[in-house]
C-alpha atoms as a PDB file:
ATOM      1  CA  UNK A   1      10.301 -20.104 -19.636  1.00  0.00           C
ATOM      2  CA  UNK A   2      11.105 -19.786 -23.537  1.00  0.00           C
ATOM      3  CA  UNK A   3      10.102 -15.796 -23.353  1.00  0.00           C
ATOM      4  CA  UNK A   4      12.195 -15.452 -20.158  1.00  0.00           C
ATOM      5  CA  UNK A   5      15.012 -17.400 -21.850  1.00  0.00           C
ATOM      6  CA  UNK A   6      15.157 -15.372 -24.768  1.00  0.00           C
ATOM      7  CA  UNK A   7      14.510 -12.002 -22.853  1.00  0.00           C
ATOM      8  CA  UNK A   8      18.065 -12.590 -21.376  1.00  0.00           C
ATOM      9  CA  UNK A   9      20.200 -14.117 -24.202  1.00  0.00           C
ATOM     10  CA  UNK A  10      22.227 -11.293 -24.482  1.00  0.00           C
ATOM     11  CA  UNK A  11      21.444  -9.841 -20.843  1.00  0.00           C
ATOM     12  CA  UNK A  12      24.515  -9.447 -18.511  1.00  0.00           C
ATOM     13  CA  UNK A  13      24.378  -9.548 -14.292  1.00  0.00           C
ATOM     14  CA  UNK A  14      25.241  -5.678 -13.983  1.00  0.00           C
ATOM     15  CA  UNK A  15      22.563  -5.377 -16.735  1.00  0.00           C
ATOM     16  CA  UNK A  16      20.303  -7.573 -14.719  1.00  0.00           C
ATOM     17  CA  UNK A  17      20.570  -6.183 -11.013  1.00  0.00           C
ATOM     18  CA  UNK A  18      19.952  -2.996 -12.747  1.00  0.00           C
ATOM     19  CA  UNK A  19      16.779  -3.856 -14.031  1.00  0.00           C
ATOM     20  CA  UNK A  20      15.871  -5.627 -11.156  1.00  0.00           C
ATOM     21  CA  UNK A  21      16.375  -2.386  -9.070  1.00  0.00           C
ATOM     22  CA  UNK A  22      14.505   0.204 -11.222  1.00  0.00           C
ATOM     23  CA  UNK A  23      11.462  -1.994  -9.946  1.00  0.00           C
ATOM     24  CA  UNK A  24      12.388  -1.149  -6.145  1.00  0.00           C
ATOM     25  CA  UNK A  25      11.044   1.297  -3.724  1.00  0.00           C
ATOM     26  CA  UNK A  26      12.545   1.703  -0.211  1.00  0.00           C
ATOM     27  CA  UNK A  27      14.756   3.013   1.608  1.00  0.00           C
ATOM     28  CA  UNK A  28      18.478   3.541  -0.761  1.00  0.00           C
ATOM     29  CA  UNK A  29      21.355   1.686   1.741  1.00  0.00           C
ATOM     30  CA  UNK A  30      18.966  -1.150   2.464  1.00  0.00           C
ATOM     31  CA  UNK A  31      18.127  -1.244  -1.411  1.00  0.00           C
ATOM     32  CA  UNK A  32      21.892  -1.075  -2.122  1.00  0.00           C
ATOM     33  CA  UNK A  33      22.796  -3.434   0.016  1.00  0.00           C
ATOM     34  CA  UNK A  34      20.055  -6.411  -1.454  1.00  0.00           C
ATOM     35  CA  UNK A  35      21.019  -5.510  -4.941  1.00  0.00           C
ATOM     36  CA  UNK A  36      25.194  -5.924  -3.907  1.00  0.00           C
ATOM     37  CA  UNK A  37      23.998  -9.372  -2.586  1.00  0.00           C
ATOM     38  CA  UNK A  38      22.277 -10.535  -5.764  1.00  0.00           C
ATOM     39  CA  UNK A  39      24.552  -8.964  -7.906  1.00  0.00           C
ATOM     40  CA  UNK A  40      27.398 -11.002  -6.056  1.00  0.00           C
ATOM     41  CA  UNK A  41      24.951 -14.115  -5.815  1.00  0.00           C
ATOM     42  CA  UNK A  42      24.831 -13.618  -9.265  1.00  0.00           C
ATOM     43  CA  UNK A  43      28.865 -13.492 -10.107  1.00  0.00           C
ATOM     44  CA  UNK A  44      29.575 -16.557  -7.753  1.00  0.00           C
ATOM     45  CA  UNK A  45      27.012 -18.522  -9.559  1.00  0.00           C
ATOM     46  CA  UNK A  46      28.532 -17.422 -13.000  1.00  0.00           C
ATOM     47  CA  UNK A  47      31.846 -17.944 -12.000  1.00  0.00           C
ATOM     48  CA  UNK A  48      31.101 -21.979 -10.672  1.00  0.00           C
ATOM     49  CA  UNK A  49      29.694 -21.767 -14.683  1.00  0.00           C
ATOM     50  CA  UNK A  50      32.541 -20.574 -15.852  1.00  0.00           C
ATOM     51  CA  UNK A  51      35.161 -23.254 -13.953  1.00  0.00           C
ATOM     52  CA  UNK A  52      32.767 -26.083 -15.217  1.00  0.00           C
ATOM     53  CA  UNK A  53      34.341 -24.263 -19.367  1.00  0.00           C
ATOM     54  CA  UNK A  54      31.300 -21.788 -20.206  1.00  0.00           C
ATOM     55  CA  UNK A  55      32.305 -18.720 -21.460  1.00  0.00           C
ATOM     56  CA  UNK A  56      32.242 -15.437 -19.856  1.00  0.00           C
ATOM     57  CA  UNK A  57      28.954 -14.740 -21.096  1.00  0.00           C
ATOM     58  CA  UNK A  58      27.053 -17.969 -21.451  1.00  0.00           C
ATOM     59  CA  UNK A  59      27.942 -18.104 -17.638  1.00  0.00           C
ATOM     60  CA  UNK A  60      26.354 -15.111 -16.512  1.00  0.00           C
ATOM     61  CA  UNK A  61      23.138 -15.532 -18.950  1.00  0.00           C
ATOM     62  CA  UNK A  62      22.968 -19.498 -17.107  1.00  0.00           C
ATOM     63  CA  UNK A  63      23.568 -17.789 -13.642  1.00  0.00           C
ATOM     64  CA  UNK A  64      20.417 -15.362 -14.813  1.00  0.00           C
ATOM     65  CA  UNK A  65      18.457 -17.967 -15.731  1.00  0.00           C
ATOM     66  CA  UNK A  66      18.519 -19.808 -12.834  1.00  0.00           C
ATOM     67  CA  UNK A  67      18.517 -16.581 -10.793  1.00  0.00           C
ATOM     68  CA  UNK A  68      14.526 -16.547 -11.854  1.00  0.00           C
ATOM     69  CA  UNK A  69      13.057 -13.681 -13.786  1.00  0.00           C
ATOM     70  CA  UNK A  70      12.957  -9.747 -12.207  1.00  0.00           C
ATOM     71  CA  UNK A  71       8.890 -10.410 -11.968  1.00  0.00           C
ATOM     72  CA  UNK A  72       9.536 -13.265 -10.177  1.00  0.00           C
ATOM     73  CA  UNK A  73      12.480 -12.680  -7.411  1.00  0.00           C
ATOM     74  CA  UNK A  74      11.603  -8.848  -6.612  1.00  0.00           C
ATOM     75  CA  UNK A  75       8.381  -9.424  -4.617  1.00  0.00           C
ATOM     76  CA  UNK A  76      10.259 -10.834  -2.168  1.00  0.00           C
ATOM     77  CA  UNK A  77      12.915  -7.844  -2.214  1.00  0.00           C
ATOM     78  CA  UNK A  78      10.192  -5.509  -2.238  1.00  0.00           C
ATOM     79  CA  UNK A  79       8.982  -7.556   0.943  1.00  0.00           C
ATOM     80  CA  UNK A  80      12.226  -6.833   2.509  1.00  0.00           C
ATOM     81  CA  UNK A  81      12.116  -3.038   1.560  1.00  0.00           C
ATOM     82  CA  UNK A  82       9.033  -2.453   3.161  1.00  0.00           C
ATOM     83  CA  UNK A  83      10.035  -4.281   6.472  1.00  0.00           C
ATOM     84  CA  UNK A  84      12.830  -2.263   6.682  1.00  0.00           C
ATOM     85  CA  UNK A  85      10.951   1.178   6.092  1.00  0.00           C
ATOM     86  CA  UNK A  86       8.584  -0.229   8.583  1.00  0.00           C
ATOM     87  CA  UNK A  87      11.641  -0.681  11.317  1.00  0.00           C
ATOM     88  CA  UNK A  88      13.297   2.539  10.414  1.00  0.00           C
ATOM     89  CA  UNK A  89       9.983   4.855  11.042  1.00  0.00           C
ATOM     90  CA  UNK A  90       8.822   2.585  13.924  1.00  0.00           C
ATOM     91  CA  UNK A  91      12.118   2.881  15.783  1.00  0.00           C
ATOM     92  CA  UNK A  92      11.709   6.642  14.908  1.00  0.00           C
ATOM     93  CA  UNK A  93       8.652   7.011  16.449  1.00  0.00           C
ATOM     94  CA  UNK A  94       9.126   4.624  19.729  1.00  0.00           C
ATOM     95  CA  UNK A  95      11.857   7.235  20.747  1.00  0.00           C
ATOM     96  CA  UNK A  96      10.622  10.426  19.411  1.00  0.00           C
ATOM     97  CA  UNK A  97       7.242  10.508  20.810  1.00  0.00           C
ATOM     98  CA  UNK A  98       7.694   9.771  24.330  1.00  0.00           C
ATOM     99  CA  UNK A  99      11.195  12.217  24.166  1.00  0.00           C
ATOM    100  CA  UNK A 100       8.853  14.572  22.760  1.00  0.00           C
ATOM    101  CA  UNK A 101       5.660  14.484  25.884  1.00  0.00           C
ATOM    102  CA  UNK A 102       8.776  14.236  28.356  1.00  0.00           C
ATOM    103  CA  UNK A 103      10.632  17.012  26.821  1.00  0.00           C
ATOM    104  CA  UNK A 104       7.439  19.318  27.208  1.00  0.00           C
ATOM    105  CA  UNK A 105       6.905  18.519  30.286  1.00  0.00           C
ATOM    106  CA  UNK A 106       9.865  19.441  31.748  1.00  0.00           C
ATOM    107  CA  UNK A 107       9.295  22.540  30.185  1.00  0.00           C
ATOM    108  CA  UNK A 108       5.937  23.263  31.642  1.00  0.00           C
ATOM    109  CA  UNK A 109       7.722  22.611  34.911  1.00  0.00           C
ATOM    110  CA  UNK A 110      10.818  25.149  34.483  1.00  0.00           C
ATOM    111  CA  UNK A 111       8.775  27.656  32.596  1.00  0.00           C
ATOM    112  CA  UNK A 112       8.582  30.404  34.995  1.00  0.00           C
ATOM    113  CA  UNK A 113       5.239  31.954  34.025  1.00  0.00           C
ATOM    114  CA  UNK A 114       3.582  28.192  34.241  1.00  0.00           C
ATOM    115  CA  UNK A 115       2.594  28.342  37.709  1.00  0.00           C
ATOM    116  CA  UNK A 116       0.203  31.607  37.543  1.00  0.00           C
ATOM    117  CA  UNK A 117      -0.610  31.104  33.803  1.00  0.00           C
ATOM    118  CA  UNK A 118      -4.865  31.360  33.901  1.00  0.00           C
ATOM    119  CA  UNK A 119      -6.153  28.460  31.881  1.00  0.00           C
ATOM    120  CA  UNK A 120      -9.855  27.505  31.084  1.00  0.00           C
ATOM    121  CA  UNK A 121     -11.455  24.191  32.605  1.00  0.00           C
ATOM    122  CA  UNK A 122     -10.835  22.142  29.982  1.00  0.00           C
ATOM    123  CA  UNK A 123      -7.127  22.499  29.589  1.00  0.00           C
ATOM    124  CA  UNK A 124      -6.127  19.797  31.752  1.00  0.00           C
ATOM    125  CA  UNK A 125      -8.193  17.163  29.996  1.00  0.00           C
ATOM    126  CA  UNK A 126      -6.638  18.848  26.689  1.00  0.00           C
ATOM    127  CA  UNK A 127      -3.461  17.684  27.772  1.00  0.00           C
ATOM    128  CA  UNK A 128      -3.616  14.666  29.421  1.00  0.00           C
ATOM    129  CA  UNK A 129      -5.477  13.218  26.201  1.00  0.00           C
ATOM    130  CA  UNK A 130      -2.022  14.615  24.192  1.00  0.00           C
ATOM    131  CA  UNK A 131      -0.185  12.594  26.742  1.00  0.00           C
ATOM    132  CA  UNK A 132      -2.072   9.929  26.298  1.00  0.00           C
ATOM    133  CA  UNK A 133      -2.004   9.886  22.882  1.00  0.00           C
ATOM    134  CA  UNK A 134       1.708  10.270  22.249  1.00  0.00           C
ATOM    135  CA  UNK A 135       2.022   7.022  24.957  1.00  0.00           C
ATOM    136  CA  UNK A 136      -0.193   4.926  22.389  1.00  0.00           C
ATOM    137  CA  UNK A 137       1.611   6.118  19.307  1.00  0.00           C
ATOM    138  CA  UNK A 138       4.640   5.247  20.899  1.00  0.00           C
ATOM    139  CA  UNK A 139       3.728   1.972  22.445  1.00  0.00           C
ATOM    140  CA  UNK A 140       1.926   0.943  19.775  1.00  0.00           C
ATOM    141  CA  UNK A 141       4.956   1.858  17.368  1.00  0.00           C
ATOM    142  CA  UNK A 142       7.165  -0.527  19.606  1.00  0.00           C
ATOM    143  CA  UNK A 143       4.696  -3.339  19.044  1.00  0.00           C
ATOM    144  CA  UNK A 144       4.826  -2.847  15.263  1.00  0.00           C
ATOM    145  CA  UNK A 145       8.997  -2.708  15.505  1.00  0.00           C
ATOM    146  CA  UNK A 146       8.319  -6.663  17.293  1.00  0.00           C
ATOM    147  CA  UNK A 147       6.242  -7.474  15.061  1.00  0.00           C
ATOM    148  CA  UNK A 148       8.425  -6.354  11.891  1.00  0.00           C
ATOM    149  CA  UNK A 149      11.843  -7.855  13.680  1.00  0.00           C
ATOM    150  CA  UNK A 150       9.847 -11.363  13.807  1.00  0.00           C
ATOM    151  CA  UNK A 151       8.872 -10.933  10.481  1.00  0.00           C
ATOM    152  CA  UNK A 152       5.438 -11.118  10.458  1.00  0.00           C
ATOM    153  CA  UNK A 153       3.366  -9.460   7.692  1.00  0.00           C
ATOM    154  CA  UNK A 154       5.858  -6.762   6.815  1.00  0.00           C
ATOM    155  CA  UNK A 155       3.227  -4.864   4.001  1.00  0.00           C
ATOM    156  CA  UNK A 156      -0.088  -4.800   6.204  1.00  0.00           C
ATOM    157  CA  UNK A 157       2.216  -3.418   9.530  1.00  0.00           C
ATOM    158  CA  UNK A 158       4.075  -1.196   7.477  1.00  0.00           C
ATOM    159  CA  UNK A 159       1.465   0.168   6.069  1.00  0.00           C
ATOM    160  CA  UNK A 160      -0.653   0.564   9.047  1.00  0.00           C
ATOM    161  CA  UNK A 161       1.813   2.426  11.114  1.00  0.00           C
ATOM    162  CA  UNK A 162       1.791   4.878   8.206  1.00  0.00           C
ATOM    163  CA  UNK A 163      -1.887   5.218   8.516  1.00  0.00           C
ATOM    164  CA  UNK A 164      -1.283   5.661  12.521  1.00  0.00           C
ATOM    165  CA  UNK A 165       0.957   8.564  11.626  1.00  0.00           C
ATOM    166  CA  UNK A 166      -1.276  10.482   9.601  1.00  0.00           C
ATOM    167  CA  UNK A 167      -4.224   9.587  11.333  1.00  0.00           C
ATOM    168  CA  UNK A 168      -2.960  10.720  14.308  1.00  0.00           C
ATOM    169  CA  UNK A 169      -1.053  13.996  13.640  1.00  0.00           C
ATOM    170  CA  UNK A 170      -3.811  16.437  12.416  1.00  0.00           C
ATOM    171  CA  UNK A 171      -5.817  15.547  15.764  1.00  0.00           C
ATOM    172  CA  UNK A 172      -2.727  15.940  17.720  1.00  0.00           C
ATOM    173  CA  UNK A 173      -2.021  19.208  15.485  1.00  0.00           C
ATOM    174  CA  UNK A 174      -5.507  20.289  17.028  1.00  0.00           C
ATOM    175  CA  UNK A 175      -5.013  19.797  20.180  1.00  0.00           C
ATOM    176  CA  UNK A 176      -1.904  21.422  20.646  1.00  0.00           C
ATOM    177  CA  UNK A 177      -3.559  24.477  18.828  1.00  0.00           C
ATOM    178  CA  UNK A 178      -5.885  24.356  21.669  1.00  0.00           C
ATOM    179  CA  UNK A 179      -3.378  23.934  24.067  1.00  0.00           C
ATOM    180  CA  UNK A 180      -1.714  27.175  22.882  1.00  0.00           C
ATOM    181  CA  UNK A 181      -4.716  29.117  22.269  1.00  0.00           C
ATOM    182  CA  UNK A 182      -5.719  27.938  25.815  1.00  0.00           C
ATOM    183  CA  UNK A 183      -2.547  29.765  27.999  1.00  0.00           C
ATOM    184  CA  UNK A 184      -2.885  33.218  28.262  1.00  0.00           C
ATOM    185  CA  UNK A 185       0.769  32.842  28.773  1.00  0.00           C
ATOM    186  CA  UNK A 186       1.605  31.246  25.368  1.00  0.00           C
ATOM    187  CA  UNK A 187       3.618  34.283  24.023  1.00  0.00           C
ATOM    188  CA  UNK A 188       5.543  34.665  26.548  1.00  0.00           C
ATOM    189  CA  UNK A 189       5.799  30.719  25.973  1.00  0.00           C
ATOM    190  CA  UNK A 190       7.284  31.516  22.842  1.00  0.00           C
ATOM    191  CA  UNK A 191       9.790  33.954  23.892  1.00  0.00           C
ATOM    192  CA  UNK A 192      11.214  31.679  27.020  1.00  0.00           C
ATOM    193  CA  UNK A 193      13.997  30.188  25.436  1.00  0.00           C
ATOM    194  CA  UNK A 194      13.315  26.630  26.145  1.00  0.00           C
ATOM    195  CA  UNK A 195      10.528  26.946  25.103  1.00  0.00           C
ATOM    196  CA  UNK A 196      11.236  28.183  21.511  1.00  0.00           C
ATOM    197  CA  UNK A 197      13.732  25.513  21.288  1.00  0.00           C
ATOM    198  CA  UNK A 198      11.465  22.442  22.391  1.00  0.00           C
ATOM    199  CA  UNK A 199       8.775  24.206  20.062  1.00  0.00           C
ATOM    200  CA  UNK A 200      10.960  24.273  16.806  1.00  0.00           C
ATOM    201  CA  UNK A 201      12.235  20.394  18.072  1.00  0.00           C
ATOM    202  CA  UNK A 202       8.978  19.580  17.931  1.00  0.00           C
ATOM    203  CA  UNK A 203       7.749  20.915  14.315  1.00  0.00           C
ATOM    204  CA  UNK A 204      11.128  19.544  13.450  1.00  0.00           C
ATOM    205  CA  UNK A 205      10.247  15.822  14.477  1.00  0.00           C
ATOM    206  CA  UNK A 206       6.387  16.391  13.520  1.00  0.00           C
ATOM    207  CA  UNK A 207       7.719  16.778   9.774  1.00  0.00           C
ATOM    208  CA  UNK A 208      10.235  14.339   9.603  1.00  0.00           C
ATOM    209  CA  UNK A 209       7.048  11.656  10.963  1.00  0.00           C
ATOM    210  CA  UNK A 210       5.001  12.295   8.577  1.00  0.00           C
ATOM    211  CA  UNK A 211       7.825  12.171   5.593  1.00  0.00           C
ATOM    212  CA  UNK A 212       8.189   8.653   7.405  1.00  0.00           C
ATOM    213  CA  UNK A 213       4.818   7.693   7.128  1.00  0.00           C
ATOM    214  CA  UNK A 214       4.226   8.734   3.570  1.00  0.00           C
ATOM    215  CA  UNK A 215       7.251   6.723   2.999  1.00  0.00           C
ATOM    216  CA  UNK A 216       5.518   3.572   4.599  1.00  0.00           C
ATOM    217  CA  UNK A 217       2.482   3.922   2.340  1.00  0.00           C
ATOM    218  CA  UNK A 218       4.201   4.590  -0.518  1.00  0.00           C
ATOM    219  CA  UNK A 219       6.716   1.281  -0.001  1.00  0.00           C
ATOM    220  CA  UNK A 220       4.007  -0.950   0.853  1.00  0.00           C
ATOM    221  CA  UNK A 221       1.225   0.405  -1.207  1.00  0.00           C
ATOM    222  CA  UNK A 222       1.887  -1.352  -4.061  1.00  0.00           C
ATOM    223  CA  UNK A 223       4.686  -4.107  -5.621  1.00  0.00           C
ATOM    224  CA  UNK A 224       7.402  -3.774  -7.769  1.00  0.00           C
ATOM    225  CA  UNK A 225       7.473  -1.232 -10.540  1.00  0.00           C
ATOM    226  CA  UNK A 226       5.745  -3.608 -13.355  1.00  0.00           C
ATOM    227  CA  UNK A 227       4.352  -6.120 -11.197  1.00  0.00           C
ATOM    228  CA  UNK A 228       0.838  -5.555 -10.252  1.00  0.00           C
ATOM    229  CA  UNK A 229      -0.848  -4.649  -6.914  1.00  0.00           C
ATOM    230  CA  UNK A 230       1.003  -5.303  -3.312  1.00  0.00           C
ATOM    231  CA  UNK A 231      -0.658  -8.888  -2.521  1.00  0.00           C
ATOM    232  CA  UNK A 232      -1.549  -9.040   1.330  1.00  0.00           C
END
């Protein structure tokens, strides 16, 4: 308590929820918003201080003091920050995945070319297991957005449904290579209009997932800037 006390005897709120806030990671409105709300916890609790006669600054040091020390009250920001990275990408995904299997195969029905295109015997296996796939990501993406809205170990899902992500994409990447490489009629695939749009949709979507799921790992990978290992 004495190093803490003297580490703030001349520190100010602003100066305070600034340095609290260079030890954040997450995503910047929901960051924002927690630092407006202990900046203004802060204020409120200087300003009952200052009706009780403390000066300006005695007030705000006081209101620090009691506030707890940066190493102390960001875990449980960071906490916050990775729950809500964790909703954000989940929510993402429990749309965007099964839009993305419907999308394509509405496609494969209106493509005009689909109905003669000569495929070898194990295209049809190929595809259902993509199908599959993107109904587990996306199921399994709303359990984690439950999970995360009841607060329950915001870190270890967070981080998991990053690992899902990446896990996931490279085989999926494969598959769909296959799929391609597969249809005799994949150029003309290409050129179909549709087609070219729900294919640049879907490298679109691909990229922003996995920006999301490096963000997850990179919230919940570790605490506070300063503070030591994520504890699970």
């Amino acid at each position: 308590m004495e190093t803490f006390t003297s580490a703030i005897a001349t520190e100010t709120v602003d100066g305070y929820v600034a340095r609290l806030g260079r030890t954040l990671h997450g995503p910047g409105r929901l960051k924002r918003d927690l630092l407006a709300e202990a900046r203004d916890s802060l204020l409120d609790a200087a300003e009952a201080h200052r009706a009780g006669g403390l000066g300006r600054d005695r007030a705000e040091r006081l209101a620090i003091e009691e506030f707890g020390p940066v190493e102390v009250v960001a875990p449980g920001y960071q906490e916050e920050l990775a729950a809500g990275q964790g909703r954000r990408t989940a929510a993402f995904l429990f749309v965007t995945v099964p839009l993305t299997a419907l999308m394509w195969s509405v496609i494969w029905q209106i493509f005009p070319a689909a109905e003669t295109a000569v495929k070898p015997g194990w295209f049809g296996v190929v595809a259902v297991t993509v199908d599959y796939m993107q109904l587990v990501t996306g199921l399994l993406s709303g359990l984690v957005l439950y999970g995360l809205r009841r607060g329950r170990r915001p870190r270890v899902l967070t981080r998991s449904l990053g690992f899902l992500v990446l896990g996931q994409m490279p085989v999926m990447g494969v598959l769909c290579a296959a799929l391609i490489w597969g249809s005799q009629n994949a150029a003309n695939a290409a050129a179909y209009p549709p087609g070219a749009v729900a294919t640049f949709l879907s490298l679109g979507l691909w990229g922003w997932q996995l920006w999301c799921a490096g963000r997850c790992l990179a919230v919940s990978a570790k605490g506070p800037a300063g503070t030591g290992p994520a504890r699970y």
